[in-house]
N, C-alpha and C. Protein backbone atom coordinates (compact mmCIF):
# COMPACT_ATOMS: atom_id res chain seq x y z
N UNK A 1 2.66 -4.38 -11.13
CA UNK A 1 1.53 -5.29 -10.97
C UNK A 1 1.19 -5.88 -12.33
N UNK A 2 1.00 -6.93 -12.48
CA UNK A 2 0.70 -7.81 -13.69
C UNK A 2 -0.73 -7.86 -13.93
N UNK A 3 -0.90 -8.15 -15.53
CA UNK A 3 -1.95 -8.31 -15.68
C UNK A 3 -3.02 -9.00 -15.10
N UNK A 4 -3.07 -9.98 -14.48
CA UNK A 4 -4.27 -10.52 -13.32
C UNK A 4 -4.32 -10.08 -12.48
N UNK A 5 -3.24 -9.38 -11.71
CA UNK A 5 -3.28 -8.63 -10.81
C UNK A 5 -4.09 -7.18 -11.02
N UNK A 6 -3.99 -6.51 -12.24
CA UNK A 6 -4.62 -5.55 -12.39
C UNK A 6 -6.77 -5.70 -12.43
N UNK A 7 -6.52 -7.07 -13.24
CA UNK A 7 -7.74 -7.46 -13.07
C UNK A 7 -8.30 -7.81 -11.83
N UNK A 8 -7.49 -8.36 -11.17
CA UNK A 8 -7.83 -8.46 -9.65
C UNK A 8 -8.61 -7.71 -8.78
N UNK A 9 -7.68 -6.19 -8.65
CA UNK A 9 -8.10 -4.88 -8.10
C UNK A 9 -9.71 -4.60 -8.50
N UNK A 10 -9.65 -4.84 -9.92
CA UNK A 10 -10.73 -4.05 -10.71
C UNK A 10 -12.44 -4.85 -10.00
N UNK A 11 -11.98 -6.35 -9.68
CA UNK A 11 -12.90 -7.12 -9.18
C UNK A 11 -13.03 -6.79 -7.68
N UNK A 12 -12.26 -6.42 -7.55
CA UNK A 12 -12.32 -6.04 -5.80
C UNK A 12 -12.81 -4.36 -5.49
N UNK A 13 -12.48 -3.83 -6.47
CA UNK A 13 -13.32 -2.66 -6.60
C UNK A 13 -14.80 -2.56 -6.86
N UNK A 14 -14.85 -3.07 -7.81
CA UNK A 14 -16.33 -3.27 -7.86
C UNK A 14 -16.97 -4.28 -6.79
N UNK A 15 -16.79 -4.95 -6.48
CA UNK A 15 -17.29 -5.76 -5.44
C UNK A 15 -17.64 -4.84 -3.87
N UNK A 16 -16.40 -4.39 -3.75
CA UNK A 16 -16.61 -3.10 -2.30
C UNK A 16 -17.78 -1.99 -2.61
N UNK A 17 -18.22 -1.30 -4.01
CA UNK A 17 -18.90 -0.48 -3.69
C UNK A 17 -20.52 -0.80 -4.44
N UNK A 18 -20.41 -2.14 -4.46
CA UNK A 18 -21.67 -3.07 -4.70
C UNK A 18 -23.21 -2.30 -4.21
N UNK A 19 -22.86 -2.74 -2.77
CA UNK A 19 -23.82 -2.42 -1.80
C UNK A 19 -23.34 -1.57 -0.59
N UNK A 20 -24.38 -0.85 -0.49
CA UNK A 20 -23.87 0.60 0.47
C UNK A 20 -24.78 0.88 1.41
N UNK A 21 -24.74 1.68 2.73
CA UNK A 21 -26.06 2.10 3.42
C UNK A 21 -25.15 3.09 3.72
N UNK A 22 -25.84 4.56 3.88
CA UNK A 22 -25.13 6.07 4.58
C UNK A 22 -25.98 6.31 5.73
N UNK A 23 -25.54 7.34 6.65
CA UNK A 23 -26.57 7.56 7.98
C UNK A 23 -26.76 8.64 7.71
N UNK A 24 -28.16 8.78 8.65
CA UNK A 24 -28.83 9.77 8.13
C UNK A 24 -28.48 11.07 9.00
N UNK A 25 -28.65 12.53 8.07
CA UNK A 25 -28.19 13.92 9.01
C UNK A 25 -28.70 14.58 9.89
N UNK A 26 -27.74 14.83 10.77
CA UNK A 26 -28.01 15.74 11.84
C UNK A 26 -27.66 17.61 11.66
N UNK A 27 -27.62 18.13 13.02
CA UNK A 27 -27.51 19.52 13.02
C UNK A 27 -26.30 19.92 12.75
N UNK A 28 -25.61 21.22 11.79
CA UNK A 28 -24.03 21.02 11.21
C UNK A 28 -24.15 22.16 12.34
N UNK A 29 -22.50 21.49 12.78
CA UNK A 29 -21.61 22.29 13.52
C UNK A 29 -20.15 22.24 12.73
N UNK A 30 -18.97 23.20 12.16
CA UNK A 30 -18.05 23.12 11.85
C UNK A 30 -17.33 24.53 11.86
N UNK A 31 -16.14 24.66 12.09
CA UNK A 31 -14.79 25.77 12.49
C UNK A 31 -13.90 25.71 11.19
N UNK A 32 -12.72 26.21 10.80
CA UNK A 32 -11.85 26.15 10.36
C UNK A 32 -10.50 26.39 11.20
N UNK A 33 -9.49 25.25 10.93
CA UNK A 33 -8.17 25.02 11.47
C UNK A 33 -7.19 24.84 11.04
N UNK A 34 -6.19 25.69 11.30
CA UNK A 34 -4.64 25.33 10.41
C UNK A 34 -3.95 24.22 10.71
N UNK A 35 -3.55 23.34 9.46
CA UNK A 35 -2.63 22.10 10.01
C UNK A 35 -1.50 21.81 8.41
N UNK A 36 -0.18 21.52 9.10
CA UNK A 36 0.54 22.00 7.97
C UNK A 36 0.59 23.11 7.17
N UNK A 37 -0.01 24.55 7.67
CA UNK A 37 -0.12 25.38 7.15
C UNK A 37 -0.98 25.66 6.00
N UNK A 38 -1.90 24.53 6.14
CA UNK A 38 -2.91 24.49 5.07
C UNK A 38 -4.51 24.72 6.34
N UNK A 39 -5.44 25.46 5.50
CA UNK A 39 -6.65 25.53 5.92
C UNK A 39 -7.41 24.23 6.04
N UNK A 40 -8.24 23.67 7.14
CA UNK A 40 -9.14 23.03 7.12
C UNK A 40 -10.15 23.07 7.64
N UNK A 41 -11.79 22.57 6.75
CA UNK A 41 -12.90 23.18 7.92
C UNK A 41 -13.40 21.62 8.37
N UNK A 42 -13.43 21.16 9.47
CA UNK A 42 -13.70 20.86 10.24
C UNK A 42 -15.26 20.72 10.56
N UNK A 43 -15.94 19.42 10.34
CA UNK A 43 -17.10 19.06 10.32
C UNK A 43 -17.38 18.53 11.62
N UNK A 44 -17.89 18.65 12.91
CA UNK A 44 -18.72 18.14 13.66
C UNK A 44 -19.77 17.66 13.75
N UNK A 45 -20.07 16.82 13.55
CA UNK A 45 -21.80 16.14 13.97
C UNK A 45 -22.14 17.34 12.83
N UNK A 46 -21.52 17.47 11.55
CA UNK A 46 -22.71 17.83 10.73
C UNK A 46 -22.95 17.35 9.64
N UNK A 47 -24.04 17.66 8.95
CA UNK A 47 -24.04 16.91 7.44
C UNK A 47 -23.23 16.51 6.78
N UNK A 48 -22.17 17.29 6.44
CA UNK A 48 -21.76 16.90 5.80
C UNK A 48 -20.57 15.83 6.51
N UNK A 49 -20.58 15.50 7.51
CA UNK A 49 -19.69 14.38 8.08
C UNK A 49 -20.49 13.23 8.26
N UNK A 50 -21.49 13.38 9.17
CA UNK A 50 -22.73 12.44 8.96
C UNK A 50 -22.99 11.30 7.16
N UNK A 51 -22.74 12.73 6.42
CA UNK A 51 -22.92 11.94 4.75
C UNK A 51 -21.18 11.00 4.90
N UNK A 52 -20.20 11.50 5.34
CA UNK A 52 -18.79 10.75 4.76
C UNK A 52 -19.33 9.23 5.56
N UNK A 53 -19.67 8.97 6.59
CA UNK A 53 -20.02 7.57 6.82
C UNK A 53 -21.01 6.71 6.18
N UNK A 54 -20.21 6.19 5.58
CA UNK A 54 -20.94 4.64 5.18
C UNK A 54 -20.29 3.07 5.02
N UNK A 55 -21.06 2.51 4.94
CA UNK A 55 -20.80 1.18 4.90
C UNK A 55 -20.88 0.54 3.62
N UNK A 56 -20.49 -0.99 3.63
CA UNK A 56 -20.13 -1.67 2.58
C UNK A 56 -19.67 -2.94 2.84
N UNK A 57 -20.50 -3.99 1.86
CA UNK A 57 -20.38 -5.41 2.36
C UNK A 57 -20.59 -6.04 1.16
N UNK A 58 -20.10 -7.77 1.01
CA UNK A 58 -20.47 -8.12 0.23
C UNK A 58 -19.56 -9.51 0.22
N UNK A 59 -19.06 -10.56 -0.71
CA UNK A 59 -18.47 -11.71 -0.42
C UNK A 59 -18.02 -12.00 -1.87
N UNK A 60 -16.56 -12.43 -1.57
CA UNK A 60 -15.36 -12.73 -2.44
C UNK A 60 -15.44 -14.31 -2.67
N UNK A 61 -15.43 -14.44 -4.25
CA UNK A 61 -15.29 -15.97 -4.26
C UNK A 61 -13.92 -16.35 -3.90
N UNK A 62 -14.29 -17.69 -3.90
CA UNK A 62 -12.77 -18.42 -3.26
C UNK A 62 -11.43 -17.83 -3.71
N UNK A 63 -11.45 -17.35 -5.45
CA UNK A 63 -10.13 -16.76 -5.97
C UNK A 63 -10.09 -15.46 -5.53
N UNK A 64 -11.15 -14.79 -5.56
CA UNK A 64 -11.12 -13.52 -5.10
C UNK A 64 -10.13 -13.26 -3.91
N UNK A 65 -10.98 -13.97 -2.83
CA UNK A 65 -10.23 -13.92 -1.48
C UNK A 65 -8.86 -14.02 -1.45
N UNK A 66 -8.18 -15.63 -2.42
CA UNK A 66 -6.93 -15.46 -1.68
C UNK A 66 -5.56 -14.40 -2.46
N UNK A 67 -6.61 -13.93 -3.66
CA UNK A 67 -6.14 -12.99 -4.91
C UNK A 67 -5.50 -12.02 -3.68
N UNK A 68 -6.57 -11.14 -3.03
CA UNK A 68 -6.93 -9.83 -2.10
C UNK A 68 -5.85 -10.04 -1.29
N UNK A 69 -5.94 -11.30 -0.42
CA UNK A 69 -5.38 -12.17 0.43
C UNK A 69 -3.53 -12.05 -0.14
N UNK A 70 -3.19 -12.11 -0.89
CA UNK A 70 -1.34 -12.45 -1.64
C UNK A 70 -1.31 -10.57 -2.18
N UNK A 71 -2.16 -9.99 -2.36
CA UNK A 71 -2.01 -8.22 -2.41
C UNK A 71 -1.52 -7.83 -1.23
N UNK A 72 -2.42 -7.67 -0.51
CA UNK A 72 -2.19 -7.06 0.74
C UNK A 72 -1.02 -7.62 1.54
N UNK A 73 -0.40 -9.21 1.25
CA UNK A 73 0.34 -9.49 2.13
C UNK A 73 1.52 -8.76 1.07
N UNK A 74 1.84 -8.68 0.27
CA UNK A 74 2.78 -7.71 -0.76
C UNK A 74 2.65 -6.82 -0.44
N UNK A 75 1.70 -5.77 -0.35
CA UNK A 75 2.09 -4.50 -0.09
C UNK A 75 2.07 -4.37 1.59
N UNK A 76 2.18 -5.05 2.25
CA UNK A 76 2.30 -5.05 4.05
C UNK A 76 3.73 -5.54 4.36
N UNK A 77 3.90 -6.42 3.15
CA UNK A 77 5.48 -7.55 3.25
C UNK A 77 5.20 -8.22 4.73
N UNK A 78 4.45 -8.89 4.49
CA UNK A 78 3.80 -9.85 5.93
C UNK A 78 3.44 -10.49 5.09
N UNK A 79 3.02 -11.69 6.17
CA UNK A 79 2.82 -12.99 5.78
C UNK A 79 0.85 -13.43 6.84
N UNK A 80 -0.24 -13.66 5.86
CA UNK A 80 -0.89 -13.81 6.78
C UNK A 80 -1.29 -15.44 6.82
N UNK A 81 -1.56 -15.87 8.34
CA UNK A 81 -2.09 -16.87 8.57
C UNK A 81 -3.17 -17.76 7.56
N UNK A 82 -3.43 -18.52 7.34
CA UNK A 82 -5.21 -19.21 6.58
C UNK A 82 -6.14 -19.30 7.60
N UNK A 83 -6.82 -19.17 7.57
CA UNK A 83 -7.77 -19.05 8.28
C UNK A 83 -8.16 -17.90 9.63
N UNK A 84 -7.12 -16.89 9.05
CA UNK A 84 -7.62 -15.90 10.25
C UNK A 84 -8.24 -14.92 9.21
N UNK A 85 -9.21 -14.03 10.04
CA UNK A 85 -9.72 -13.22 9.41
C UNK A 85 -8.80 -11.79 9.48
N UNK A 86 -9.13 -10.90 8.39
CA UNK A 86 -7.95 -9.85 7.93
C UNK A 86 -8.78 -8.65 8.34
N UNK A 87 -7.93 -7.47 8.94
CA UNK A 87 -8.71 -6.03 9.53
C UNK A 87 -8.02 -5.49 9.42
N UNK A 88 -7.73 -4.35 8.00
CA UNK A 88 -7.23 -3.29 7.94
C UNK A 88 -7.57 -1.78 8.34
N UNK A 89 -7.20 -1.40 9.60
CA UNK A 89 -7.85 -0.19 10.07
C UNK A 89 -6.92 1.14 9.18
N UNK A 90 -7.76 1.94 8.70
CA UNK A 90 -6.92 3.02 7.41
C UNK A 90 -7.21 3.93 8.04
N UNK A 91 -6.05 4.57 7.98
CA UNK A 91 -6.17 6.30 8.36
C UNK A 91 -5.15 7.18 6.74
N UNK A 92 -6.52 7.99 7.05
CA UNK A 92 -6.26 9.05 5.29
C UNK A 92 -6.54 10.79 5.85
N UNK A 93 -5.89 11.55 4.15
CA UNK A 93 -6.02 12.96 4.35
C UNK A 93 -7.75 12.95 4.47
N UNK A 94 -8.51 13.43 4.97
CA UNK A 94 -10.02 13.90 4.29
C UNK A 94 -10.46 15.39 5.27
N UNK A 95 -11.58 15.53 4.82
CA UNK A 95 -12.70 16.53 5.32
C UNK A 95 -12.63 16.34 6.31
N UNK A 96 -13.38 15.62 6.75
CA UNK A 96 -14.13 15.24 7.92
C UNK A 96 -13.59 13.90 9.10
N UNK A 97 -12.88 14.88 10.12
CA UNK A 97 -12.07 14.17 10.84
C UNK A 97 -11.75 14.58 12.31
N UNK A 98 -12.61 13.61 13.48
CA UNK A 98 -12.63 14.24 15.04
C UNK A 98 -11.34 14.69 15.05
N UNK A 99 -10.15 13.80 14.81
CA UNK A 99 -8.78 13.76 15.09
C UNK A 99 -8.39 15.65 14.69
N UNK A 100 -8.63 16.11 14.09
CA UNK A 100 -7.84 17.36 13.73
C UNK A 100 -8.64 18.20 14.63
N UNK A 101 -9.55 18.18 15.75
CA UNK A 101 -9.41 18.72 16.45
C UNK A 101 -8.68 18.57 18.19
N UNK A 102 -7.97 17.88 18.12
CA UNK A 102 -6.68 17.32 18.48
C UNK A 102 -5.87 17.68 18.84
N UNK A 103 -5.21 17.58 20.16
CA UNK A 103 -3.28 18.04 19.98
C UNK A 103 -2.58 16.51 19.62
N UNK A 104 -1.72 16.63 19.76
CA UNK A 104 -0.76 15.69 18.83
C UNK A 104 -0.36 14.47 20.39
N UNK A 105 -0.64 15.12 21.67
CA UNK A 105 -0.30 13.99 22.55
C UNK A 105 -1.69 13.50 22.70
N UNK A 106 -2.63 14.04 22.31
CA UNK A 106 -4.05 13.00 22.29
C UNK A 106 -4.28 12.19 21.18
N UNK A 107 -3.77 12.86 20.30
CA UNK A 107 -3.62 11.78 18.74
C UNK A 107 -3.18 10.89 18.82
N UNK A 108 -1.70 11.02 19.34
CA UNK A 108 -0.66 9.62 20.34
C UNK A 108 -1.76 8.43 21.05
N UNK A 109 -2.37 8.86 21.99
CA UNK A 109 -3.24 8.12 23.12
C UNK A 109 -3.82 7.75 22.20
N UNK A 110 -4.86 8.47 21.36
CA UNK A 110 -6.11 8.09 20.77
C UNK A 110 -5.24 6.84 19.84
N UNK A 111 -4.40 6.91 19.03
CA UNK A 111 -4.09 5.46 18.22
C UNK A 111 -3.29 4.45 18.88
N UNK A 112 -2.58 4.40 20.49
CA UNK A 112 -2.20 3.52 21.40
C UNK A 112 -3.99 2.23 21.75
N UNK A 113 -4.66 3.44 21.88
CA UNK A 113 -6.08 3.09 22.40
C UNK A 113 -6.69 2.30 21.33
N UNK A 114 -6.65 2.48 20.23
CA UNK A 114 -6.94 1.73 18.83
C UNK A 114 -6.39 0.65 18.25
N UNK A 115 -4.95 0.47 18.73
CA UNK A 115 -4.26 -0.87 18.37
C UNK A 115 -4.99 -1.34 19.35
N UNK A 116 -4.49 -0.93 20.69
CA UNK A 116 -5.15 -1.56 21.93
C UNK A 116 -6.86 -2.64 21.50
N UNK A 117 -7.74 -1.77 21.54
CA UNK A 117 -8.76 -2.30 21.50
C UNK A 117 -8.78 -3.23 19.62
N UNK A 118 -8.34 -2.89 18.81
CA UNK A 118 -8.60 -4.03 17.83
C UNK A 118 -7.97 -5.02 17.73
N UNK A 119 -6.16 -5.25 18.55
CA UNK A 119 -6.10 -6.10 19.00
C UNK A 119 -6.70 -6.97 19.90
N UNK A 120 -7.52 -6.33 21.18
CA UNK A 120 -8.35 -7.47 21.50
C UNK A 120 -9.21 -7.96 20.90
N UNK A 121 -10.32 -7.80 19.60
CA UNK A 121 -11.05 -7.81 18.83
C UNK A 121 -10.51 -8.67 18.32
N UNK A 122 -9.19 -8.54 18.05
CA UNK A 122 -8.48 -9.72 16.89
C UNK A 122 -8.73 -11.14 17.34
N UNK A 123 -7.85 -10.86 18.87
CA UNK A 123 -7.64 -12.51 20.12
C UNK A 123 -9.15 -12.59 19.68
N UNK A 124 -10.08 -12.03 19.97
CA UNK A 124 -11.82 -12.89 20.13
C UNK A 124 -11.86 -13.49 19.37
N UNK A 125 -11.51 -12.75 18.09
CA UNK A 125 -12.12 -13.21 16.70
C UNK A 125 -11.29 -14.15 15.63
N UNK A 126 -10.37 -14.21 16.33
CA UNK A 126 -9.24 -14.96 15.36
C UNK A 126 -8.53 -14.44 13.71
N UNK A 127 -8.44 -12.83 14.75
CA UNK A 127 -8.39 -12.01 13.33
C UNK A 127 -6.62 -11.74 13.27
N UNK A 128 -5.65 -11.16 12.27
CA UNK A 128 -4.99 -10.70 12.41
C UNK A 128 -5.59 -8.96 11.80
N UNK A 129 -4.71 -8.25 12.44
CA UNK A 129 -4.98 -6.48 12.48
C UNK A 129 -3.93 -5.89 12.14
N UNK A 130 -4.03 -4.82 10.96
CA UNK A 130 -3.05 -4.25 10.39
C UNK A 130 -3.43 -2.79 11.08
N UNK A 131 -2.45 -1.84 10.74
CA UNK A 131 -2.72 -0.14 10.40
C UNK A 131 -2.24 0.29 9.68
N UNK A 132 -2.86 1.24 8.99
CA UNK A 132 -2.01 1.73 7.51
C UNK A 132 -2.66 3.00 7.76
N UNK A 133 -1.53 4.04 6.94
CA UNK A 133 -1.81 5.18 6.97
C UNK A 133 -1.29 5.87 5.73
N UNK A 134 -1.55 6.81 5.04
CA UNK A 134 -1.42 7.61 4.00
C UNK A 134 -0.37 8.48 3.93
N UNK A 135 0.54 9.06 3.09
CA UNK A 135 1.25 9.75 3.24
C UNK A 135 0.92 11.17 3.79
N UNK A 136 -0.62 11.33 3.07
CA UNK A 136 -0.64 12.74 3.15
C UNK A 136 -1.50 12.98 4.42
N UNK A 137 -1.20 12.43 5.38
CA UNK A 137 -2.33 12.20 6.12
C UNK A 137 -1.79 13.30 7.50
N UNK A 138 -2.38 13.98 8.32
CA UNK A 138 -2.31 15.15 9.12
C UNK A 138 -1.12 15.18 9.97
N UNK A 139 -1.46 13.81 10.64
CA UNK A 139 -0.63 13.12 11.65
C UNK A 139 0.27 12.08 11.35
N UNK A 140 1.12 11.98 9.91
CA UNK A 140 1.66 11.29 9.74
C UNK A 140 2.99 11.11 10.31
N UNK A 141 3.76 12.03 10.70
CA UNK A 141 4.82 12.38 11.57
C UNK A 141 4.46 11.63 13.27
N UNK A 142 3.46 11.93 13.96
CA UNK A 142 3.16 10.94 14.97
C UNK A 142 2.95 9.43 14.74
N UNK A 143 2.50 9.05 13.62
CA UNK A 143 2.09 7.55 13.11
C UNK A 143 3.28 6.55 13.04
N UNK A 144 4.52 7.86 12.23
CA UNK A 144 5.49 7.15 11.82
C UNK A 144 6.37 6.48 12.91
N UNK A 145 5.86 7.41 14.05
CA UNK A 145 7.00 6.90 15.52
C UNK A 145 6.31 5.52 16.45
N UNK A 146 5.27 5.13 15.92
CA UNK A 146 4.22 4.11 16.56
C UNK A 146 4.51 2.89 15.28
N UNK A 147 5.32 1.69 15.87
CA UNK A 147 5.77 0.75 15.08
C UNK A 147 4.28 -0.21 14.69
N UNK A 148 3.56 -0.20 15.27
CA UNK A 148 2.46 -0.90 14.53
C UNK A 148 1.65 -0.12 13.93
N UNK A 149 1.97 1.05 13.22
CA UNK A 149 1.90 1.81 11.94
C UNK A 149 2.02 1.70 10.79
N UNK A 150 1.97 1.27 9.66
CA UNK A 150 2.37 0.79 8.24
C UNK A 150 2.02 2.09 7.19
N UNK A 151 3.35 2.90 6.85
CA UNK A 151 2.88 3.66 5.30
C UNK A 151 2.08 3.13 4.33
N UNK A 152 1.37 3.71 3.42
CA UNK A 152 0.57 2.83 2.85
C UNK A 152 1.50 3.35 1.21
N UNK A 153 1.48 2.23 0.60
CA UNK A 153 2.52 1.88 -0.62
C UNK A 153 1.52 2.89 -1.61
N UNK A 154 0.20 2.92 -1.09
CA UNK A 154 -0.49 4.01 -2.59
C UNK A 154 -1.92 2.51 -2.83
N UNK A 155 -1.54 1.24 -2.34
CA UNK A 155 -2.25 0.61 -2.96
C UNK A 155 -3.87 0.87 -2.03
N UNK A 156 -3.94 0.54 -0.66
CA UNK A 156 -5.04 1.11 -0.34
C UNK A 156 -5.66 2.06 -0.24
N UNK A 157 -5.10 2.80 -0.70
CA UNK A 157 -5.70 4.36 -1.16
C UNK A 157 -6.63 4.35 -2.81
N UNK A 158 -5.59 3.98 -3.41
CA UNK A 158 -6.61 3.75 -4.81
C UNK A 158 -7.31 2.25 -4.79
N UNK A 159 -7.06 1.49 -4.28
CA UNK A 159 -7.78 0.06 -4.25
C UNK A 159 -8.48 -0.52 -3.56
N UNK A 160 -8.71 -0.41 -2.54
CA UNK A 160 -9.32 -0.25 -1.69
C UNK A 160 -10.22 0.24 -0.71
N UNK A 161 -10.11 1.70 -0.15
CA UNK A 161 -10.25 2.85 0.48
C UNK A 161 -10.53 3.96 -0.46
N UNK A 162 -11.35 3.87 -1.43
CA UNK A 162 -11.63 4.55 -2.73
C UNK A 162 -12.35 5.70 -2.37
N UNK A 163 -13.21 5.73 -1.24
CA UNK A 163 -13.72 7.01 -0.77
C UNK A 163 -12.95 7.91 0.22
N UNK A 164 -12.65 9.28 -0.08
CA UNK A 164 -12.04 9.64 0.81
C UNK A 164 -12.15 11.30 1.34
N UNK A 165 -13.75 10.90 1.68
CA UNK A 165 -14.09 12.23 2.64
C UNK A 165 -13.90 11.53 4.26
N UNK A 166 -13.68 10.79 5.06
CA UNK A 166 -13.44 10.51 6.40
C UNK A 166 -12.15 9.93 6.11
N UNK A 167 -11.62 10.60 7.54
CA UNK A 167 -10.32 10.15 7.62
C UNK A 167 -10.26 8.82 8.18
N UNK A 168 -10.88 8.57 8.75
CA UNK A 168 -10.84 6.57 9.18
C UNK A 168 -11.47 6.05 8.68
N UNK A 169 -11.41 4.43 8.46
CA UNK A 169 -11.89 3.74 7.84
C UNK A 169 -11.44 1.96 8.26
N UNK A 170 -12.20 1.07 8.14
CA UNK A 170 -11.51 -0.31 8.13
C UNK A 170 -12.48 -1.36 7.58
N UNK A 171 -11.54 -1.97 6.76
CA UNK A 171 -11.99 -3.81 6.43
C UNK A 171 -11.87 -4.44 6.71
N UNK A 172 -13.01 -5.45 7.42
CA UNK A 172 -12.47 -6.88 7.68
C UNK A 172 -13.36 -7.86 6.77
N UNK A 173 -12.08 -8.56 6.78
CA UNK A 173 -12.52 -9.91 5.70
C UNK A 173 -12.11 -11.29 6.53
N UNK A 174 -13.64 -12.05 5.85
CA UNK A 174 -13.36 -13.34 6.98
C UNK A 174 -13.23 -14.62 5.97
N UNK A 175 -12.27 -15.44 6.13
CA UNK A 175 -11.78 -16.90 5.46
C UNK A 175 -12.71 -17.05 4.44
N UNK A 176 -14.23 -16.85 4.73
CA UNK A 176 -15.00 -17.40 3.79
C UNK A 176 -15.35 -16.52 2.68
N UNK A 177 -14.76 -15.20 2.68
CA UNK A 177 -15.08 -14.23 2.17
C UNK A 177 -16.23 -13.21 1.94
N UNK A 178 -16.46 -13.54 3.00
CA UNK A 178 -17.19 -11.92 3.36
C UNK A 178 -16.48 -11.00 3.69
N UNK A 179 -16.94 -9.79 3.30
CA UNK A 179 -16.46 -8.67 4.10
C UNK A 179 -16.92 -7.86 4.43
N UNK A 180 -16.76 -6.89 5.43
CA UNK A 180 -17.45 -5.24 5.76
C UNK A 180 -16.07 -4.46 5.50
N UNK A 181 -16.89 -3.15 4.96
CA UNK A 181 -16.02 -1.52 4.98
C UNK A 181 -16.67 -0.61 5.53
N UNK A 182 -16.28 -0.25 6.26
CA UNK A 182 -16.58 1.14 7.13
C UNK A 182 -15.81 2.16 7.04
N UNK A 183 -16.38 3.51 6.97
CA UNK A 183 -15.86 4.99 6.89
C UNK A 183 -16.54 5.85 7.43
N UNK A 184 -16.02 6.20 8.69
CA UNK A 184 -16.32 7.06 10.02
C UNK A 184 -14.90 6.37 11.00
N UNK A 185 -14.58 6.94 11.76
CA UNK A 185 -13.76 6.83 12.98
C UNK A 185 -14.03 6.18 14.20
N UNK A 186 -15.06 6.42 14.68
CA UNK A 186 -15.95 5.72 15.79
C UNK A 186 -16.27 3.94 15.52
N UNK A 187 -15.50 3.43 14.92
CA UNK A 187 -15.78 2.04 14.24
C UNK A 187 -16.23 0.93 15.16
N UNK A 188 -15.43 0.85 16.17
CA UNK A 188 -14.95 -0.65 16.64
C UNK A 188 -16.41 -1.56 17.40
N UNK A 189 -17.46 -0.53 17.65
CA UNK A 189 -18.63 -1.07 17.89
C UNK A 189 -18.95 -2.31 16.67
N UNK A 190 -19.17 -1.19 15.44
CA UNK A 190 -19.46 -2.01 14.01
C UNK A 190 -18.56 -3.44 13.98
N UNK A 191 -17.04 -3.32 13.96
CA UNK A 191 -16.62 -4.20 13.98
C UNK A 191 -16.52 -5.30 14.43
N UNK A 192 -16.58 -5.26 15.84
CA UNK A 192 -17.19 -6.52 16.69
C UNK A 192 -18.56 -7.06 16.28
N UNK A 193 -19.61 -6.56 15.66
CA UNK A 193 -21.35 -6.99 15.07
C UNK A 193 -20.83 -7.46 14.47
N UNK A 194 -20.10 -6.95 12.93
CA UNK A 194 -19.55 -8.22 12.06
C UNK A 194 -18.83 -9.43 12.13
N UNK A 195 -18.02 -9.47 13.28
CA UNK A 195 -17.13 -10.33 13.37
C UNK A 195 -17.79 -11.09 14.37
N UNK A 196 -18.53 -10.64 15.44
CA UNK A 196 -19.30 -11.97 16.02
C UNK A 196 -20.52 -12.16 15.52
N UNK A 197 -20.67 -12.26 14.19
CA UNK A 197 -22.52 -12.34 13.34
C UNK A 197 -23.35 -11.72 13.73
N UNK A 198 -23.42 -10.77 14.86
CA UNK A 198 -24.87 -9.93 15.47
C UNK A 198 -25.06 -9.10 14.14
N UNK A 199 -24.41 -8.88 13.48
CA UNK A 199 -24.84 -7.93 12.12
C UNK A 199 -25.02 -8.94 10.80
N UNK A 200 -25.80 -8.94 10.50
CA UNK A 200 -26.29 -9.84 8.89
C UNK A 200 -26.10 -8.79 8.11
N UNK A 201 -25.72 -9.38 6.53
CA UNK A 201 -26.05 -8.58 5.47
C UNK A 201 -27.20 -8.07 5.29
N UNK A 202 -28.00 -8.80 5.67
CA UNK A 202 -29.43 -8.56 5.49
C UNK A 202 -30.04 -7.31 5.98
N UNK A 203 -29.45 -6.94 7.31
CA UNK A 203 -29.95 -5.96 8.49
C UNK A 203 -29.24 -4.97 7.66
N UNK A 204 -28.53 -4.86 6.89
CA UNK A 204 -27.58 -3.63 6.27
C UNK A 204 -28.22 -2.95 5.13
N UNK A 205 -29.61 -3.76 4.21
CA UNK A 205 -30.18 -3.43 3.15
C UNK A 205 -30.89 -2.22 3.93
């Protein structure tokens, strides 16, 4: 990555964790579960999962955008449209994640069900929709067999997706450069508010 390019990131970093809102906690419920032979404890509806969700918004000037815009189509090796809006849905290692309490043919369903529904989100909205996923991520062995899956090169992990206590997460960015980030799993409500304006920046302070 070249020097503007490095500067690039650095503007797009700071820009994503600008402005923030977290939700507020409920009663902790959590277990511990083996996966890969490694320990994990497993947060339910509790604090400390409740704290991994938050949000994030804010708007890219014109260079910004199509800077972000020629990254991502490099590290996707796609080509995106002008004028459609961009939705990267991320799946990462973290804490706090429904999915690991899971078998592996509901994990299957559960991300069939997720292209499913953000592709229709896309047709409404005139979006194109990526998926990316992490190397180190639980279920990466199921991900890899689902072709509208994308490894992630390392760049949305450090550039992007900078927080990483929830294992899901997604951005969408629209032509004019706005954007939302979300981190929780349960998303696609949020996503549709942003993408058909029922959600203002404003309502987010």
């Amino acid at each position: 990555m070249n020097f503007i390019k490095k500067i690039a990131v650095f503007i797009l970093i700071i820009g994503l964790i600008s402005c923030k809102v977290t939700k507020p906690q409920t009663k902790e419920t959590s277990y511990v579960k083996m996966y890969n032979d490694e320990p994990i404890t497993i947060h339910f509806f509790a604090p400390q999962y409740i704290g991994s969700v938050e949000q994030f918004y804010g708007k890219y000037t014109k260079k910004e955008y199509f800077t972000i815009k020629k990254l991502i189509e490099e590290n996707l090796q796609t080509t995106i449209p002008d004028g459609k809006t961009i939705i990267i849905n991320f799946s990462q290692k973290a804490p706090n994640c429904f999915e690991y309490g899971q078998t592996p043919s509901d994990v299957r369903e559960m991300a069939k069900n997720s292209i499913k529904i953000s592709n229709e989100i896309s047709e409404t909205y005139n979006a194109i929709d990526f998926f990316v996923f992490t190397e180190d991520f639980f279920f990466k062995n199921i991900y890899k067999t689902i072709e509208k899956y994308k490894l992630d090169t390392g760049f949305f992990h450090k550039n992007i997706f900078t927080r990483h206590q929830n294992c899901g997460a997604f951005i969408a960015i629209k032509p004019n450069g706005h954007f939302y980030k979300y981190y929780g799993e349960d998303y696609y409500s949020q996503m549709d508010a942003f993408l058909s304006n029922s959600i203002k920046f404003t309502d987010l302070k």
